[in-house]
Protein backbone atom coordinates (compact mmCIF):
# COMPACT_ATOMS: atom_id res chain seq x y z
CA UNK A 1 -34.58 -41.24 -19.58
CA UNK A 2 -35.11 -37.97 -17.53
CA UNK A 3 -37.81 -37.53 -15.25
CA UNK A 4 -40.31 -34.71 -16.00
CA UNK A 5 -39.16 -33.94 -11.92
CA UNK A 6 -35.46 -33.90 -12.70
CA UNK A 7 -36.36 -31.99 -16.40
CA UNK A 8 -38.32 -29.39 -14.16
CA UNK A 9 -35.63 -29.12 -11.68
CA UNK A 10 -32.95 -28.71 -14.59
CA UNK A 11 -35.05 -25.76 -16.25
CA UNK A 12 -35.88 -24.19 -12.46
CA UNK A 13 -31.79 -24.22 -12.51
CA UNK A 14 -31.04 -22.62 -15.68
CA UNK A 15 -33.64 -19.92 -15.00
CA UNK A 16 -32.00 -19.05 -11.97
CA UNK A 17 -28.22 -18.79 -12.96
CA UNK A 18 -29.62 -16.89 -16.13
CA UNK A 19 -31.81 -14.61 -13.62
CA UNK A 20 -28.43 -14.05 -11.72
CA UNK A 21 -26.68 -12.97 -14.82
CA UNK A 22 -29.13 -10.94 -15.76
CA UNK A 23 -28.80 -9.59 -12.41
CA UNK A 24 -25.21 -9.12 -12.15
CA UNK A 25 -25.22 -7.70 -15.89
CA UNK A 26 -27.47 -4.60 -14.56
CA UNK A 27 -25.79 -4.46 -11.55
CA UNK A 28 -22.56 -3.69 -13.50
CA UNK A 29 -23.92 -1.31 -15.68
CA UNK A 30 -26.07 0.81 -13.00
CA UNK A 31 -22.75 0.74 -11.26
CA UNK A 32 -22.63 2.80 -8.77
CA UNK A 33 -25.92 3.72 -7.76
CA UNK A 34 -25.16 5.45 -4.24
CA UNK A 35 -21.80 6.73 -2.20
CA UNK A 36 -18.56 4.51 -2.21
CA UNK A 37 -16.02 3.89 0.62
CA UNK A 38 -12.23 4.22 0.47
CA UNK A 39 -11.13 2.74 4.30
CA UNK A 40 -7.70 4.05 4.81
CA UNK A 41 -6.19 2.02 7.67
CA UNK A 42 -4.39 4.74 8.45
CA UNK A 43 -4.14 8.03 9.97
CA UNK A 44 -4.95 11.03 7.79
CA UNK A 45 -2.21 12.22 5.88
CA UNK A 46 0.27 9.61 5.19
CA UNK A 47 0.75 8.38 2.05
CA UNK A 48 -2.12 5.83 1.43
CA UNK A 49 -4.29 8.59 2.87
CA UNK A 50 -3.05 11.21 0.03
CA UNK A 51 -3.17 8.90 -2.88
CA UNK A 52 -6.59 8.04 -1.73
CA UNK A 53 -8.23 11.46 -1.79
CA UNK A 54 -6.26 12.11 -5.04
CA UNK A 55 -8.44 8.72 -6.78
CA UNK A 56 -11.60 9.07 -4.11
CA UNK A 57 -11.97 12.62 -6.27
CA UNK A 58 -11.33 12.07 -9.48
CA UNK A 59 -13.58 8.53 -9.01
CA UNK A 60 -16.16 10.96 -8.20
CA UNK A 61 -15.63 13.13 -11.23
CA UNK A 62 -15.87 10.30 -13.65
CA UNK A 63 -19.26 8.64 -12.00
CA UNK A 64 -20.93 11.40 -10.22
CA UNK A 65 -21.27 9.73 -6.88
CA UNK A 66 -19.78 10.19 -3.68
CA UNK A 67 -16.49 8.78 -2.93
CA UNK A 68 -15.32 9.30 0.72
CA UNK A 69 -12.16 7.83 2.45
CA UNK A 70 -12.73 6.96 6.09
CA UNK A 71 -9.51 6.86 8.42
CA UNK A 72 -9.60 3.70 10.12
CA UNK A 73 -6.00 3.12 11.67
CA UNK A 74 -4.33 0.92 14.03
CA UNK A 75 -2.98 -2.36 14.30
CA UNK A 76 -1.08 -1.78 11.23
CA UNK A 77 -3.56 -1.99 8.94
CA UNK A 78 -5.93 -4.73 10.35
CA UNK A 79 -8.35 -2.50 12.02
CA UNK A 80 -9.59 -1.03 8.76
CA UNK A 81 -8.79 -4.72 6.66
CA UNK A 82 -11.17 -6.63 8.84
CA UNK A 83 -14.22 -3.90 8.70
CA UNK A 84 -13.75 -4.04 4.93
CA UNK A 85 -13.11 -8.08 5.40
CA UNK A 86 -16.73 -7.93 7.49
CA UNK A 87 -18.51 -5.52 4.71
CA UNK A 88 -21.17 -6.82 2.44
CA UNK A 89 -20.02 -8.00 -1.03
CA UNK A 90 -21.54 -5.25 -3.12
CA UNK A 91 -18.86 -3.02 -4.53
CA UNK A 92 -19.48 -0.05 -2.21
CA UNK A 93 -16.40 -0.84 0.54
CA UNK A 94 -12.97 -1.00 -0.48
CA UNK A 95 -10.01 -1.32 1.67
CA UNK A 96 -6.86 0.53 0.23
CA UNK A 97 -4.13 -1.85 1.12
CA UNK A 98 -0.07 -1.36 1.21
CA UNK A 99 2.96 -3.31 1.93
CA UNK A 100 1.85 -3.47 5.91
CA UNK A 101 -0.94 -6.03 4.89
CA UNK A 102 1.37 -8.30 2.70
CA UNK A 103 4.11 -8.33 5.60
CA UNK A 104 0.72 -8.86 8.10
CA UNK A 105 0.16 -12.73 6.82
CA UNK A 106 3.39 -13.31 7.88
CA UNK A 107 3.99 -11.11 11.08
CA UNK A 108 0.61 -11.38 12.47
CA UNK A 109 -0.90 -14.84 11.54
CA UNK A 110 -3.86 -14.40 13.58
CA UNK A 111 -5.48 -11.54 12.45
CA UNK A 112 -9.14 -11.67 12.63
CA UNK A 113 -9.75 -11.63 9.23
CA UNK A 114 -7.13 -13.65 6.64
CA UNK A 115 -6.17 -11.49 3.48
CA UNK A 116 -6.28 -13.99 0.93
CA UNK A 117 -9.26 -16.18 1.94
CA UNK A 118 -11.08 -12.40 2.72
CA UNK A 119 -10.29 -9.92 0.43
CA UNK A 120 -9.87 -9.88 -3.49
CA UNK A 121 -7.48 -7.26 -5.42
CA UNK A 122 -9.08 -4.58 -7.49
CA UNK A 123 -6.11 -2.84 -8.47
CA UNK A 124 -2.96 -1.40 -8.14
CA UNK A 125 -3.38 2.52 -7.51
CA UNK A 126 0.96 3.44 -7.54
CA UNK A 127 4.32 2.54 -6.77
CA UNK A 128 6.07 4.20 -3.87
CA UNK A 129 10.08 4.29 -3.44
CA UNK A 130 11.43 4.53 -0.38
CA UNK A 131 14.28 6.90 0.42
CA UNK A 132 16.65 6.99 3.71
CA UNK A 133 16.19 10.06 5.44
CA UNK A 134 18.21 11.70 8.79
CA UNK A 135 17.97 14.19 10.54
CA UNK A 136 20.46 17.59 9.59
CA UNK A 137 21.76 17.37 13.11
CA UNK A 138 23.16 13.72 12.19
CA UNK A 139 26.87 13.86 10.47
CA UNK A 140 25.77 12.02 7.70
CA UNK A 141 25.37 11.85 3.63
CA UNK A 142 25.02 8.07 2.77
CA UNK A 143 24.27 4.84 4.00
CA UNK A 144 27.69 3.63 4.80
CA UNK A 145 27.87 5.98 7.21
CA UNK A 146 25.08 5.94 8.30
CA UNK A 147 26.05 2.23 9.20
CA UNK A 148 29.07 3.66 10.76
CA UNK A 149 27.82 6.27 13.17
CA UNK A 150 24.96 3.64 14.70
CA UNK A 151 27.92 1.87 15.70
CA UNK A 152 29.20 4.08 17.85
CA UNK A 153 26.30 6.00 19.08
CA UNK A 154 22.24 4.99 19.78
CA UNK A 155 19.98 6.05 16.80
CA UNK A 156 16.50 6.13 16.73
CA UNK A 157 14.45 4.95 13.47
CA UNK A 158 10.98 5.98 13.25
CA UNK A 159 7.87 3.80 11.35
CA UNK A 160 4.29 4.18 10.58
CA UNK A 161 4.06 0.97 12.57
CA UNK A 162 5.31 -2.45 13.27
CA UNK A 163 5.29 -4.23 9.42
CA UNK A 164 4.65 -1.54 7.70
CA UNK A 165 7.41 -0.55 4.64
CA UNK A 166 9.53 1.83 6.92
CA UNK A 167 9.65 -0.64 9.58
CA UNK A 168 10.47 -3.83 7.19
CA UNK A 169 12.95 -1.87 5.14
CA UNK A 170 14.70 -0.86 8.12
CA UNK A 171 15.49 -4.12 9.56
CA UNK A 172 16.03 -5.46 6.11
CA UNK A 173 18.56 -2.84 5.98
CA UNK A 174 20.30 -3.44 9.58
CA UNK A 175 20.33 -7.29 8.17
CA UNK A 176 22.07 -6.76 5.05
CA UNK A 177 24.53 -4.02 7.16
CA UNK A 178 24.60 -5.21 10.85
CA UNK A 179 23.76 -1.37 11.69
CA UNK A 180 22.14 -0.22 15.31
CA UNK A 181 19.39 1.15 14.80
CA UNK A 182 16.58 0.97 17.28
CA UNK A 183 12.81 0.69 15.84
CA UNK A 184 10.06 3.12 16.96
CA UNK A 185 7.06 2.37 15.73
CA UNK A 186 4.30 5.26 15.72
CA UNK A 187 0.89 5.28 14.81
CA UNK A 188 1.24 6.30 10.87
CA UNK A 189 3.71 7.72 8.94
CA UNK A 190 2.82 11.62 9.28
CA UNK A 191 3.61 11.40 13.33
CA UNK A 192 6.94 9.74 12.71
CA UNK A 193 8.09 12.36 10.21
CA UNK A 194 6.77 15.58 12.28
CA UNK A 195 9.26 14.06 15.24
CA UNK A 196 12.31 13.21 12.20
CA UNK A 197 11.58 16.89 11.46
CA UNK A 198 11.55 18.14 15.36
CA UNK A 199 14.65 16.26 16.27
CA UNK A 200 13.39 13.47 18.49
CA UNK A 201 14.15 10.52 16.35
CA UNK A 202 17.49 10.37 13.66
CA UNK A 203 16.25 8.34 11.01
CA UNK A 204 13.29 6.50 8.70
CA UNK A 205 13.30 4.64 5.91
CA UNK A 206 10.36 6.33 4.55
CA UNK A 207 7.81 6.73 1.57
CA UNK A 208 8.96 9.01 -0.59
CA UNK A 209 5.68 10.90 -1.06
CA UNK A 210 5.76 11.41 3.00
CA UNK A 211 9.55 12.41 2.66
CA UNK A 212 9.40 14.43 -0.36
CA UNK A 213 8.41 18.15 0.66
CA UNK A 214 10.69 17.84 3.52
CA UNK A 215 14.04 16.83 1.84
CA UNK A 216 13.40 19.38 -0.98
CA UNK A 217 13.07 22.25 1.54
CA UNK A 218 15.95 20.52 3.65
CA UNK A 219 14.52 20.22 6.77
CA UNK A 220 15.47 16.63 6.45
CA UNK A 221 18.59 14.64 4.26
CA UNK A 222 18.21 12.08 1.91
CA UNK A 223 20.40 9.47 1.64
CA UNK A 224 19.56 7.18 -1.12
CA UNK A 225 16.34 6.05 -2.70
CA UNK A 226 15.57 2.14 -2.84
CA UNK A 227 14.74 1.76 -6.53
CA UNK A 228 17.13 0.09 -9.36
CA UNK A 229 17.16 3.91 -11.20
CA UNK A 230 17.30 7.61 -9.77
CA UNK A 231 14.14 9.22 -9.11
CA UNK A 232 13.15 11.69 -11.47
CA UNK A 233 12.08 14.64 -8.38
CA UNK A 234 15.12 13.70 -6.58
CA UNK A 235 18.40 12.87 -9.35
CA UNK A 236 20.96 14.03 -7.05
CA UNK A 237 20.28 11.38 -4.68
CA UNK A 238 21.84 8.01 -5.63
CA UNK A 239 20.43 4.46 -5.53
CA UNK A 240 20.97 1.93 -2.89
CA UNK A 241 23.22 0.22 -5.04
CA UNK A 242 25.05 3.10 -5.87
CA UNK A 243 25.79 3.59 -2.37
CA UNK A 244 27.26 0.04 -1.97
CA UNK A 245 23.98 -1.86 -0.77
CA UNK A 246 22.40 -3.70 -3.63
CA UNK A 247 20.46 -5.83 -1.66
CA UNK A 248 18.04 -2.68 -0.48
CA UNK A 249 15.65 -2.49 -3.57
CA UNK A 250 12.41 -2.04 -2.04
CA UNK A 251 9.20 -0.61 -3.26
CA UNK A 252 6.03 0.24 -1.53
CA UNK A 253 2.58 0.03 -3.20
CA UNK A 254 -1.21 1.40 -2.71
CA UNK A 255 -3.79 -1.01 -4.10
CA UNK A 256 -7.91 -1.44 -3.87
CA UNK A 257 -9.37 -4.40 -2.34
CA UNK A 258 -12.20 -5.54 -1.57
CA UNK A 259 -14.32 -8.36 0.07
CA UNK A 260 -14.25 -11.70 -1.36
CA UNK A 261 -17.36 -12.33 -3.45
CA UNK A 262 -17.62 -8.75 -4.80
CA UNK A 263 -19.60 -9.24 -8.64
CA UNK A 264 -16.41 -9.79 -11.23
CA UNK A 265 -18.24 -7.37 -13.42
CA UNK A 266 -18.15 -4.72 -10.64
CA UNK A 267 -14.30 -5.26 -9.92
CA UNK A 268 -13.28 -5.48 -13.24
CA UNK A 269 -14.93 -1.85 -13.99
CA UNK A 270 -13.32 -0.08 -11.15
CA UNK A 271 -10.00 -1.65 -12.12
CA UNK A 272 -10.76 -0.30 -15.77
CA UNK A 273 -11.46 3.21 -14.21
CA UNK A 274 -8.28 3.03 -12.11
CA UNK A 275 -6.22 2.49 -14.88
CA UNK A 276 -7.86 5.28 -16.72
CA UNK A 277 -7.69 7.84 -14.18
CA UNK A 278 -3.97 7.03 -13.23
CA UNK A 279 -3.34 7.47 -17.17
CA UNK A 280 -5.01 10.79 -17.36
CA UNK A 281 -1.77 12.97 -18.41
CA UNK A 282 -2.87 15.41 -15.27
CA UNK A 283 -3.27 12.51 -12.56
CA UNK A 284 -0.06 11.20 -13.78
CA UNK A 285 2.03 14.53 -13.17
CA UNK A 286 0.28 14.85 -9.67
CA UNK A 287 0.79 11.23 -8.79
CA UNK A 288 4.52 11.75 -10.06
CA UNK A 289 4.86 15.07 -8.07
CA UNK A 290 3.71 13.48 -4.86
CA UNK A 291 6.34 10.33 -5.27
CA UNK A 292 4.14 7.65 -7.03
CA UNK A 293 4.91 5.64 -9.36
CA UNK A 294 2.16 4.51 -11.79
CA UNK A 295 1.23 1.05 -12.44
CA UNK A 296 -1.27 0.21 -14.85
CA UNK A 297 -2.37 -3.40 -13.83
CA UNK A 298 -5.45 -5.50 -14.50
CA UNK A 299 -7.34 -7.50 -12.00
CA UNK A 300 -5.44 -10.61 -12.63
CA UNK A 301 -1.86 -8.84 -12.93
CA UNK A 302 -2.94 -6.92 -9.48
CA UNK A 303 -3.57 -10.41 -7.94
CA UNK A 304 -0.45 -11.84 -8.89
CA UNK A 305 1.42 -9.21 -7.38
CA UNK A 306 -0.15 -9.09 -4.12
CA UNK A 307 0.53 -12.77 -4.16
CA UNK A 308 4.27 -11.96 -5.17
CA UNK A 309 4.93 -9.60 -2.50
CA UNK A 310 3.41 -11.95 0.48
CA UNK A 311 5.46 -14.56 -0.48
CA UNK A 312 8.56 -11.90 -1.07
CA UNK A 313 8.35 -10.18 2.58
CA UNK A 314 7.27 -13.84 3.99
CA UNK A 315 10.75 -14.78 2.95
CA UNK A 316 12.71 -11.48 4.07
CA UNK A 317 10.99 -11.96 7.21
CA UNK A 318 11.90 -14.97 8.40
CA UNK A 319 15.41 -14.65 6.84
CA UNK A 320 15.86 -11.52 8.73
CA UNK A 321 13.81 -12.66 12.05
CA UNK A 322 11.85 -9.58 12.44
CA UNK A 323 9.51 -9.34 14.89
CA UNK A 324 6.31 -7.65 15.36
CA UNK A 325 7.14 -6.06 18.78
C-alpha cells in the first residue's frame, strides 16, 4: 500500500504539472504581452529581410504590439541562428530561417549552435523561385548558352554567401552542366545584385523577389526560373526544364523559428496567425508581387519540411562536393 509520504509526494506532483498548465494556458492567451523580435541573419534588404517587414507589420496590426526585425548577418546565417539559439524560451525571439541554414548542417557542422537540437519550426512564411539572371552585356538568352560561353571565357557568379540558395543552386547547376563559373560570395543578396546590375560580376542564380524589379525594367536578363511551372509575374521566361535542364528545380523558402522549449501553445498561435495573415487576399497579392510563393503549413507540416530539405541539400551536397570556401 502507498505511503502517506509517497501519496503526499504524488499530490505535490499533480499540483505542480496542473499549476504549469494553468500557467502555460494564460501564457497563451495573454500572448503577447510586450515587443517581439524578427532576427534577420541578413543584411537589410534581401529577400528574408523584405518578407520579414511585410509579416513583422501586419503581426503588429493583428496583436497590437511591437514587432521589430533586427539585421543580424554574417556567417551565412549563423550569427543571427545562434543569438536566437542562445535566447530565452518565451516566444518573444524568432529567427527567420532560409535555405542557407538547411545547407549549414551539412556545410558547416560545427556551428555553435546545432539547428535541430536548438531551434523548433514555427512556420513557413513563402516560397521563393529562383531565376538565372546575366548581365545585358553577356551574349546570352538561356542556360545552354550560358553553359557555352563559360567555356570559353571566365564568368563571375555572385551569392548572398557561401550555402546560401544562389550559391547551392549555382554549383548544383555547374554539376548537372559542367559549366565555369567562378563563385563570389558577398555578404547578402542586395550587394551581389547592385554589382550584377553595375557590371562587375555576369551572373546569379538568384531569388526571384531580389531579381524581380530588375529583370522587369531590364537592367538585368532572365534566363529561366527553377520551378516545375512558369511564374505568373514573369510567363515569358521558361522553366529549367524547358530549357533542357530538368534536374535544376529548386526552391527557396522563409520560415519562423524559434528556440527549443518555446510553450507549444505559444508556437502553435503564431503559426495560426501566419497562416492567416499570408491568406489575407491583400498579403497574398503583395507576397505574390514581390516573388513569394505562399505556403500555408502547420507546425508539424513546417517541421517536416525543414527536415526534408536538410536531408535534400545534405544529399546534393555531397553528391556535388561543394565546399564552403
Amino acid at each position: 500500500m502507498p505511503t502517506l509520504q509517497n501519496l503526499t509526494r504524488a499530490i505535490f506532483g499533480a499540483c505542480l504539472a496542473l499549476v504549469h498548465a494553468v500557467a502555460l494556458a494564460q501564457g497563451a492567451a495573454g500572448y503577447p504581452g510586450r515587443m517581439i523580435k524578427l532576427v534577420v541573419p541578413f543584411p537589410a534588404g534581401g529577400a528574408t529581410d523584405i518578407m520579414a517587414r511585410n509579416i513583422a507589420q501586419k503581426l503588429n496590426e493583428a496583436w497590437k504590439q511591437p514587432v521589430v526585425v533586427e539585421n543580424r548577418p554574417g556567417a551565412n546565417g549563423t550569427i543571427g541562428a545562434d543569438a536566437v539559439a542562445k535566447s530565452p524560451a518565451d516566444g518573444y525571439t524568432y529567427l527567420v530561417a532560409t535555405i542557407a541554414h538547411s545547407a549549414n548542417v551539412t556545410l558547416f557542422p560545427n556551428t555553435p549552435y546545432q539547428l535541430q537540437r536548438d531551434l523548433q519550426a514555427v512556420a513557413i512564411l513563402g516560397l521563393i523561385p529562383m531565376v538565372p539572371v546575366v548581365h545585358p552585356s553577356l551574349p546570352v538568352r538561356n542556360l545552354k548558352e550560358l553553359v557555352a560561353i563559360s567555356k570559353k571565357q571566365p564568368l563571375n557568379g555572385g551569392s548572398g554567401g557561401n550555402g546560401t540558395a544562389a550559391h547551392l543552386t549555382l554549383e548544383l547547376f555547374k554539376s548537372v552542366t559542367g559549366a565555369k563559373i567562378q563563385h563570389i560570395p558577398y555578404k547578402g543578396g542586395a550587394p551581389a545584385m547592385t554589382d550584377l546590375v553595375g557590371g562587375q560580376i555576369e551572373v546569379i542564380f538568384s531569388l526571384l523577389p531580389e531579381c524581380l524589379p530588375y529583370v522587369k525594367s531590364g537592367k538585368i536578363r532572365g534566363l529561366a526560373v527553377t520551378t516545375d511551372k512558369r511564374y505568373s509575374l514573369l510567363p515569358d521566361i521558361p522553366t529549367t526544364s524547358e530549357s533542357g535542364i530538368p534536374g535544376l528545380e529548386v526552391t527557396s523558402w522563409n520560415g519562423l523559428m524559434a528556440p527549443t522549449g518555446t510553450p507549444g501553445d505559444i508556437v502553435t498561435k503564431l503559426n495560426a496567425e501566419v497562416v492567416r495573415i499570408t491568406g489575407m487576399p491583400d498579403m497574398n497579392a503583395r507576397i505574390t508581387e514581390l516573388g513569394y510563393q505562399t505556403s500555408a503549413m502547420s507546425v508539424g507540416d513546417a517541421d517536416k519540411y525543414i527536415k526534408a530539405d536538410i536531408e535534400r541539400w545534405r544529399k546534393v551536397i555531397r553528391a556535388a562536393n561543394i565546399r564552403a570556401d
